[in-house]
C-alpha atoms as a PDB file:
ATOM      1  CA  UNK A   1      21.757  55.499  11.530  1.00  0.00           C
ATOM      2  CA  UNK A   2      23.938  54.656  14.138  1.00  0.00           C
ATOM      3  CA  UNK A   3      26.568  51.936  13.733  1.00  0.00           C
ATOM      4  CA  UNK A   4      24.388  50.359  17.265  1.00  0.00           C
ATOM      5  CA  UNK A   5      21.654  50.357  14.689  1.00  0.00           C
ATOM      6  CA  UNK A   6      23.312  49.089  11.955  1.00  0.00           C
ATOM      7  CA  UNK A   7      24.230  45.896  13.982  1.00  0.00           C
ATOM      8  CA  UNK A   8      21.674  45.182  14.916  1.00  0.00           C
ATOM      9  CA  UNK A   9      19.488  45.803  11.681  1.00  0.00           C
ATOM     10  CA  UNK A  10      22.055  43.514   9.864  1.00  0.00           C
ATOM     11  CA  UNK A  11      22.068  40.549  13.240  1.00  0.00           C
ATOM     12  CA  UNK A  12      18.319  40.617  12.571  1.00  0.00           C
ATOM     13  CA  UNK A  13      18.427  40.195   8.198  1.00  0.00           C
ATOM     14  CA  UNK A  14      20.964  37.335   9.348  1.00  0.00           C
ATOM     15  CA  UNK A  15      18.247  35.495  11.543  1.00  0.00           C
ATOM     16  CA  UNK A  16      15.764  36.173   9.489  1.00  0.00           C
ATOM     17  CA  UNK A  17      17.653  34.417   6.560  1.00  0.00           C
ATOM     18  CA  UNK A  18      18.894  30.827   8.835  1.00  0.00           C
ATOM     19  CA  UNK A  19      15.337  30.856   9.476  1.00  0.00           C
ATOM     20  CA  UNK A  20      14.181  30.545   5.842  1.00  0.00           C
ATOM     21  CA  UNK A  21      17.168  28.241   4.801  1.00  0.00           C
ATOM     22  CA  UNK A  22      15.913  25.986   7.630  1.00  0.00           C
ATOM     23  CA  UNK A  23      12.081  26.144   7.179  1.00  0.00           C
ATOM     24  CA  UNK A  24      12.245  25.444   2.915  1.00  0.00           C
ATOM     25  CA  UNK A  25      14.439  23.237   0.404  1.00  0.00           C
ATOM     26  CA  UNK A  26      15.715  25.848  -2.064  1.00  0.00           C
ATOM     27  CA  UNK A  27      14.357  25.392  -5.388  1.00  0.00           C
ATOM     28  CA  UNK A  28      15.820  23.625  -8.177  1.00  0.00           C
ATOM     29  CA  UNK A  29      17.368  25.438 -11.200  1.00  0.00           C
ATOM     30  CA  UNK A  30      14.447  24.341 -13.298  1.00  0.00           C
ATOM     31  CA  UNK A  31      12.464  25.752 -10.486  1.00  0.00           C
ATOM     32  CA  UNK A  32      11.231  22.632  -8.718  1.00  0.00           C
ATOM     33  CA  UNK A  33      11.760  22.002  -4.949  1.00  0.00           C
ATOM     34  CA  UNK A  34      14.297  19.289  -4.018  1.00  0.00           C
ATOM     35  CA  UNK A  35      13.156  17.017  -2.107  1.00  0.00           C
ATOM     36  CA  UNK A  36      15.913  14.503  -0.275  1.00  0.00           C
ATOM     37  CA  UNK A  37      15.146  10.758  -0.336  1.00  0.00           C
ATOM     38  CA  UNK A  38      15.033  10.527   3.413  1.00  0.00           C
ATOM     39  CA  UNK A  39      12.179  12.580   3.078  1.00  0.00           C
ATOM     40  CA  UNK A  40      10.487  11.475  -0.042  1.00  0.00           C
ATOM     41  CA  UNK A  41      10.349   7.686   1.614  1.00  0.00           C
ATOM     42  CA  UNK A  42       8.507   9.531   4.700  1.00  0.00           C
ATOM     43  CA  UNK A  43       6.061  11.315   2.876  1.00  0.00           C
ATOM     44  CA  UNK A  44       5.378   8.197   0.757  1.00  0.00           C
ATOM     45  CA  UNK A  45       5.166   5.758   3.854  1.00  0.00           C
ATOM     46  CA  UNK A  46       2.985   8.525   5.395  1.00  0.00           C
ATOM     47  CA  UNK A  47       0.739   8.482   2.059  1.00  0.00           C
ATOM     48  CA  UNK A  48       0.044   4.748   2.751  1.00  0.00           C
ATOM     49  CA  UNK A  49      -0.685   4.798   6.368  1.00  0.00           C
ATOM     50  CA  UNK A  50      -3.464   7.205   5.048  1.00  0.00           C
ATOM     51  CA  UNK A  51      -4.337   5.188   2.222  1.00  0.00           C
ATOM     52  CA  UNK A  52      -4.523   2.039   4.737  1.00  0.00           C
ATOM     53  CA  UNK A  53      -6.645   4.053   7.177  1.00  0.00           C
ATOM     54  CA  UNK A  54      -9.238   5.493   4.899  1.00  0.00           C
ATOM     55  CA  UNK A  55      -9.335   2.099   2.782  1.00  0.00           C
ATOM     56  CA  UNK A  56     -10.556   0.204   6.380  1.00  0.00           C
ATOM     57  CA  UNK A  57      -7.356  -2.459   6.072  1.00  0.00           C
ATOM     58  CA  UNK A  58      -7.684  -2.567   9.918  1.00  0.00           C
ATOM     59  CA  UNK A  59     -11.556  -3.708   9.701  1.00  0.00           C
ATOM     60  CA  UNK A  60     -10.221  -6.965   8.404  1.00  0.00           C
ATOM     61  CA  UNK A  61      -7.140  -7.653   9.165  1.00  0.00           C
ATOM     62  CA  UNK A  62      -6.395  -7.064  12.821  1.00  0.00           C
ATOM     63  CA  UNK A  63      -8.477  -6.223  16.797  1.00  0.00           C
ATOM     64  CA  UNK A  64      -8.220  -2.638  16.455  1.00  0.00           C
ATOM     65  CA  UNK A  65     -10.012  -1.400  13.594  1.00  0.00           C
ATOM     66  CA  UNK A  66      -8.571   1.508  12.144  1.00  0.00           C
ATOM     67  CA  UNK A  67      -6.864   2.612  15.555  1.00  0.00           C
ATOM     68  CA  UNK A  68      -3.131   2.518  14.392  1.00  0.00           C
ATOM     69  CA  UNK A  69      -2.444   3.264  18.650  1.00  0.00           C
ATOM     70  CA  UNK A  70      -4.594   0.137  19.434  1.00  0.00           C
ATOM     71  CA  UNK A  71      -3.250  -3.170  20.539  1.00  0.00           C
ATOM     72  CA  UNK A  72      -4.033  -5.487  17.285  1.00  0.00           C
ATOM     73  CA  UNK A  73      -3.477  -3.106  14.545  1.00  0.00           C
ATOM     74  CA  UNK A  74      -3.273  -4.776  11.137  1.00  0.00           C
ATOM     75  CA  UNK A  75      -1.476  -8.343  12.905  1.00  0.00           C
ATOM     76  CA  UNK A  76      -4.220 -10.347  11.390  1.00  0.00           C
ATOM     77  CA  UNK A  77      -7.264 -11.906  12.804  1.00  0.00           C
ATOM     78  CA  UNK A  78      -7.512 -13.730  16.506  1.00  0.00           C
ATOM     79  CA  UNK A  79     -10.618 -14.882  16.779  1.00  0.00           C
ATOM     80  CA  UNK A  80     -13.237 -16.914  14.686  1.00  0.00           C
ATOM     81  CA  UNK A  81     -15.436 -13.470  14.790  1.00  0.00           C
ATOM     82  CA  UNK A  82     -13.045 -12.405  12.221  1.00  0.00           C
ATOM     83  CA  UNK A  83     -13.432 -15.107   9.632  1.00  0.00           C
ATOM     84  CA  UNK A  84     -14.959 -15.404   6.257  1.00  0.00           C
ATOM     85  CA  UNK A  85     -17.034 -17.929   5.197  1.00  0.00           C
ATOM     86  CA  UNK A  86     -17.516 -18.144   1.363  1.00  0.00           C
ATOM     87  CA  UNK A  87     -19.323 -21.777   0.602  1.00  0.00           C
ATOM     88  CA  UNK A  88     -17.547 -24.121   2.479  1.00  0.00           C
ATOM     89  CA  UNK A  89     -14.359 -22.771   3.112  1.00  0.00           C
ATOM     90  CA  UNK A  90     -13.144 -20.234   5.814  1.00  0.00           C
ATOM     91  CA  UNK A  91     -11.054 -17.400   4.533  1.00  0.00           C
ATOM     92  CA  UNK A  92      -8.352 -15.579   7.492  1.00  0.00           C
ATOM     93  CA  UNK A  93      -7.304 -12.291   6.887  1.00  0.00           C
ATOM     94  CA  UNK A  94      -3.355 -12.398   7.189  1.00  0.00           C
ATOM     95  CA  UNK A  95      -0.946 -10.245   9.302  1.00  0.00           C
ATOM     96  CA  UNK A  96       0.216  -7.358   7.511  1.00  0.00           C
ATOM     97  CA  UNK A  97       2.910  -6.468  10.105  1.00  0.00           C
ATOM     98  CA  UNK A  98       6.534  -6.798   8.467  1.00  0.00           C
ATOM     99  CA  UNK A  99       7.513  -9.860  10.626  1.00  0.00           C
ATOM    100  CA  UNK A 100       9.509 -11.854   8.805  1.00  0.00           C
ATOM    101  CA  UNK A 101       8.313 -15.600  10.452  1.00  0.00           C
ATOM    102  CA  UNK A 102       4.265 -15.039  10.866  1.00  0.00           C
ATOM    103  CA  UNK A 103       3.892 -11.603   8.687  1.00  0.00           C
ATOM    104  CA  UNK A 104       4.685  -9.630   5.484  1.00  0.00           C
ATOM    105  CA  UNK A 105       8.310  -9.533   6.648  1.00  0.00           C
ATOM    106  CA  UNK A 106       9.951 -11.648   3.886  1.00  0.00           C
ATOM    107  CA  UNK A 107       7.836 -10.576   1.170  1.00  0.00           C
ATOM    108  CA  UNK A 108       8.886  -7.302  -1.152  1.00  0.00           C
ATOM    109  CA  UNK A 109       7.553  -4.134  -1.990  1.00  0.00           C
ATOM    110  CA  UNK A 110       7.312  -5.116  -5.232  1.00  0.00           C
ATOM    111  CA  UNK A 111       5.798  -8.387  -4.111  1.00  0.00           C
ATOM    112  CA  UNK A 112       2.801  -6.808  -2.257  1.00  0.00           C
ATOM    113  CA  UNK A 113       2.044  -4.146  -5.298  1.00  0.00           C
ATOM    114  CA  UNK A 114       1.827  -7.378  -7.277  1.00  0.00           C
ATOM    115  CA  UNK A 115      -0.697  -8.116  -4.559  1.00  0.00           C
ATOM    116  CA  UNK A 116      -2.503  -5.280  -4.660  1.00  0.00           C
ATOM    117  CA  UNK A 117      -2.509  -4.985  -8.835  1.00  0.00           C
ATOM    118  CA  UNK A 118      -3.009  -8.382  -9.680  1.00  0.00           C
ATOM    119  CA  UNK A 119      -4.545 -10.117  -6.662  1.00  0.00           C
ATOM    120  CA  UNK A 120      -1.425 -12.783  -6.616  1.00  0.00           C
ATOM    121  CA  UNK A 121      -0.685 -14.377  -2.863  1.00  0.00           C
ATOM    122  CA  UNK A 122       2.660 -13.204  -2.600  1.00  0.00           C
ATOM    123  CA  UNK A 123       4.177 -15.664  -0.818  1.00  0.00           C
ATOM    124  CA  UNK A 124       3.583 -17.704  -4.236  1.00  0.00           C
ATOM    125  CA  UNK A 125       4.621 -14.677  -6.808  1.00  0.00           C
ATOM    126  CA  UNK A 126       8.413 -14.307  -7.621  1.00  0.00           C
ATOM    127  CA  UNK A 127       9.939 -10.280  -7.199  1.00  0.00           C
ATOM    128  CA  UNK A 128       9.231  -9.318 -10.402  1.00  0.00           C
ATOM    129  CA  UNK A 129       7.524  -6.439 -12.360  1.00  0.00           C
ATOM    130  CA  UNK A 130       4.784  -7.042 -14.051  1.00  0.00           C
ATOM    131  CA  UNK A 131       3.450  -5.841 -17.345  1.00  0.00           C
ATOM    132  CA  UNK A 132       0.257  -8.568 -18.286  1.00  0.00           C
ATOM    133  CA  UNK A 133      -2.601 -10.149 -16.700  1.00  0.00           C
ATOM    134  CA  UNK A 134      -2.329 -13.473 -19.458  1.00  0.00           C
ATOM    135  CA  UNK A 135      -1.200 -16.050 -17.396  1.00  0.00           C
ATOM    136  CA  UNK A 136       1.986 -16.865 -18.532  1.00  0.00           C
ATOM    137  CA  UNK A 137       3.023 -13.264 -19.926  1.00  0.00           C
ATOM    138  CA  UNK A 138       5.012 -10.593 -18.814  1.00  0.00           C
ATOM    139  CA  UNK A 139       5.857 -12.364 -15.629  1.00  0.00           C
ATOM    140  CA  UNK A 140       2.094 -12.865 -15.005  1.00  0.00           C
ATOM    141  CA  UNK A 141       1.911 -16.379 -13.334  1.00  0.00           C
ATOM    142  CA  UNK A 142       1.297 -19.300 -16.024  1.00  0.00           C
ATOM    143  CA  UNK A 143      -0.707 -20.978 -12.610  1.00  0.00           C
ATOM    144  CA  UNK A 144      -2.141 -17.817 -10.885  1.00  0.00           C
ATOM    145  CA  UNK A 145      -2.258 -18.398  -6.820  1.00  0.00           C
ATOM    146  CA  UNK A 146      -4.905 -15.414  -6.099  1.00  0.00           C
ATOM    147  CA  UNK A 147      -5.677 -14.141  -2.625  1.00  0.00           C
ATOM    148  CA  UNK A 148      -9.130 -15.076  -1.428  1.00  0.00           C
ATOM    149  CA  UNK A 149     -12.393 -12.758  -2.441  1.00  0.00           C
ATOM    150  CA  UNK A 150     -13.188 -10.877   0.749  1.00  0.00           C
ATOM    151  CA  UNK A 151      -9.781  -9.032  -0.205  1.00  0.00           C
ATOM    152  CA  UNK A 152     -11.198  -6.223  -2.587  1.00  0.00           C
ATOM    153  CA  UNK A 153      -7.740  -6.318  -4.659  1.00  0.00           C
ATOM    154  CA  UNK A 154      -9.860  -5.915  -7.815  1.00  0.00           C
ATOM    155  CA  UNK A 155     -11.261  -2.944  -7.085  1.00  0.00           C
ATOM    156  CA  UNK A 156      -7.725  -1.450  -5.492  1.00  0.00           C
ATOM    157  CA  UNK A 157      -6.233  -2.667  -8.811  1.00  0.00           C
ATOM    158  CA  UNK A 158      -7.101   0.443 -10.406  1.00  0.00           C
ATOM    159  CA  UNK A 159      -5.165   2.720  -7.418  1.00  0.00           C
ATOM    160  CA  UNK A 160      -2.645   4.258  -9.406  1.00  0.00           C
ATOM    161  CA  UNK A 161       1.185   3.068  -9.129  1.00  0.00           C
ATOM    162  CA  UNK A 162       1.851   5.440  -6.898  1.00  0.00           C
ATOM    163  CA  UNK A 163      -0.884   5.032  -4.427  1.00  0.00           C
ATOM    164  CA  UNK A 164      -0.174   1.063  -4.422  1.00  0.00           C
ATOM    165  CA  UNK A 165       3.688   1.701  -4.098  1.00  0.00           C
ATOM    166  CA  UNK A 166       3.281   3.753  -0.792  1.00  0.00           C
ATOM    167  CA  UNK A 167       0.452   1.617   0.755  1.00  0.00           C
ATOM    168  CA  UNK A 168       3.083  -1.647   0.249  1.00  0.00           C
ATOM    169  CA  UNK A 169       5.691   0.696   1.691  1.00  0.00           C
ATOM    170  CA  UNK A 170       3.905   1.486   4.679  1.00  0.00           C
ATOM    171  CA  UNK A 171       3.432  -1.940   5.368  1.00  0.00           C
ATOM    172  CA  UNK A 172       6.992  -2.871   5.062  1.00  0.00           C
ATOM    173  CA  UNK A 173       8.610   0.146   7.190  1.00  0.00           C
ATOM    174  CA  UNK A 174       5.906   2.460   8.378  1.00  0.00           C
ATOM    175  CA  UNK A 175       4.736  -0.453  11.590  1.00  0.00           C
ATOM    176  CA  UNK A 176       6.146  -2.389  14.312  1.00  0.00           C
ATOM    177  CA  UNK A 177       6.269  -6.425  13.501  1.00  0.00           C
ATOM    178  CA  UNK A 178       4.332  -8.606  15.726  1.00  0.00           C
ATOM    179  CA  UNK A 179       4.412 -12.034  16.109  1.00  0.00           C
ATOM    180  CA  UNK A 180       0.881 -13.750  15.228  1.00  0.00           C
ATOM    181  CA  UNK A 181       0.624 -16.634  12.961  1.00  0.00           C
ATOM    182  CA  UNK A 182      -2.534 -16.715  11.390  1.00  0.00           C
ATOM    183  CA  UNK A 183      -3.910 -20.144   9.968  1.00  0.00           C
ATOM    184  CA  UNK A 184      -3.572 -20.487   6.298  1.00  0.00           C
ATOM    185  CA  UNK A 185      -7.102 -19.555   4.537  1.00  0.00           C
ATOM    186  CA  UNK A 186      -8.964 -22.511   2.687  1.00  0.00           C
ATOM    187  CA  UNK A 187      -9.526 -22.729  -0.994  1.00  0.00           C
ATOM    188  CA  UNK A 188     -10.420 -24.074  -3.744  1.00  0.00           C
ATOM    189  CA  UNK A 189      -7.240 -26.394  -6.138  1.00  0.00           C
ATOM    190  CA  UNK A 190      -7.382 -23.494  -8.381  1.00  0.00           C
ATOM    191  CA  UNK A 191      -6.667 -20.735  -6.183  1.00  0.00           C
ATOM    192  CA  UNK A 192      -9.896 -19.017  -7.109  1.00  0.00           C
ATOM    193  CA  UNK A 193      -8.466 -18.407 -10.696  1.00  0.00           C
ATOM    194  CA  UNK A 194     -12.289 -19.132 -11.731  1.00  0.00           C
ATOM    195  CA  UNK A 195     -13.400 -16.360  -9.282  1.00  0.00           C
ATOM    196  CA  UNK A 196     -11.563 -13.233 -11.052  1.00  0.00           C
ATOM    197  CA  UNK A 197     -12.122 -13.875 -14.728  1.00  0.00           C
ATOM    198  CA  UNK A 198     -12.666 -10.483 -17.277  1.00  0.00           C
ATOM    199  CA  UNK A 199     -16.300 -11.326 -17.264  1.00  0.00           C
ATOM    200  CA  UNK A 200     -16.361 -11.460 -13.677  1.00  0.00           C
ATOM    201  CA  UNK A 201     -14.305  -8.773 -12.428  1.00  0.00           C
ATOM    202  CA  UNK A 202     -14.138  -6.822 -15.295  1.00  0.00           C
ATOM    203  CA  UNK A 203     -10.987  -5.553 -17.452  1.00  0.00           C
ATOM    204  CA  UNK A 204      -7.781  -3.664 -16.371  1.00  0.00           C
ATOM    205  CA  UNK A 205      -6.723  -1.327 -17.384  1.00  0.00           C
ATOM    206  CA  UNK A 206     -10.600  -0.383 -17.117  1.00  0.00           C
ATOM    207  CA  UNK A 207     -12.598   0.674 -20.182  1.00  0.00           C
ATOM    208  CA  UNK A 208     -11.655   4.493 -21.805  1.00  0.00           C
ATOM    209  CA  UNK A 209     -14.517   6.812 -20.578  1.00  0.00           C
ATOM    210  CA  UNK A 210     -17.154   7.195 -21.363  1.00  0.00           C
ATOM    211  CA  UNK A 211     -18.513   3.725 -21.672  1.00  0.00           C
ATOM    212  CA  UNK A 212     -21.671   2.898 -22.452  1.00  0.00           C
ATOM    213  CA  UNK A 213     -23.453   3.514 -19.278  1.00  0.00           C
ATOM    214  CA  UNK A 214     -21.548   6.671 -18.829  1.00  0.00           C
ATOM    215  CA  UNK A 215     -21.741  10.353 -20.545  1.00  0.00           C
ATOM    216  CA  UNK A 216     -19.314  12.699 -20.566  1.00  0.00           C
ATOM    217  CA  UNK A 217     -19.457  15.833 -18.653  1.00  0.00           C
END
């Protein structure tokens, strides 16, 4: 082989190398790929904004459906078209944009999780982690404030912790805040606490499979 050859077979193993080092994180010692945080928090924001768009957040709370381009998307309603009525009050799906004065700005990650777990308005629910759904255990509210029914929290209460953890982080850093004060819902004095009781809504965490009405596989 020629020392022409040579060069250029060993210019060649060089590129070939960068490229690899560039395309993949090199594995761990215990053989697991490391992963930076930088790009952890994207891939977990991005795992919300799909968890947002396939869960129809957009039908309800915003003009643009589930068109994350569209003007509208997720600020909260505009129009009366948008309301709930539920007896006689009018329920107003909020602005989930992270603006701090009209939207989910000044709220926490852990703050909307406890939203999305436990169905507690979270401008009314301290930053805290929560371990019990007894009122007045394990941080659980002794005087539960609950978001209004149309919001199908108890049903998206048993979304595992991570799914719930990237959805709120989407919310917080994966849009744009806009400015759109929505009118506060209406309600009954107990915050609907009479709405989401175990016979209601059922338990959480839910019942160990198979249950009665189920058979196992």
């Amino acid at each position: 082989m020629t020392r022409r050859s040579t060069s250029l077979l060993v210019c060649l193993s060089s590129i070939v190398v960068l490229l690899f080092a560039t395309a993949y994180t090199a594995p761990a010692p215990s053989g697991k790929i490391i992963v930076s945080p930088a790009q952890a928090r994207q891939d977990q924001i991005l795992f919300g904004r799909q968890l947002v768009l396939t869960h129809d957040c957009g039908g309800c709370h915003g003009m643009a459906g589930d068109n994350p381009s569209a003007p509208g998307y997720l600020d909260g309603v505009r129009d009366t078209a948008q309301q709930f009525h539920i007896g006689p009050f009018i329920t107003r799906p909020k602005n989930l944009t992270p603006d701090v004065a009209t939207g989910t700005g000044s709220f926490t990650e852990r703050q909307l999780f406890n939203a999305l777990r436990y169905g507690l308005r979270p401008e009314e629910t301290p930053d805290v982690q929560i371990t019990s759904m007894v009122p007045g255990q394990g941080n659980f509210p002794l005087h539960p404030h609950y978001l209004a029914p149309p919001m199908p929290w108890t049903a998206w209460r048993y979304m595992s912790d991570a799914e719930l953890l990237a959805i709120a982080a989407y919310l917080k850093n994966g849009l744009k805040p806009v400015k759109n004060k929505v009118a506060d819902s209406d309600g009954p004095p107990d915050f609907w606490a009479s709405e989401y009781t175990v016979e209601k809504i059922g338990s959480y965490p839910v019942a160990p499979f198979p249950t009665v009405n189920e058979k196992a596989p």
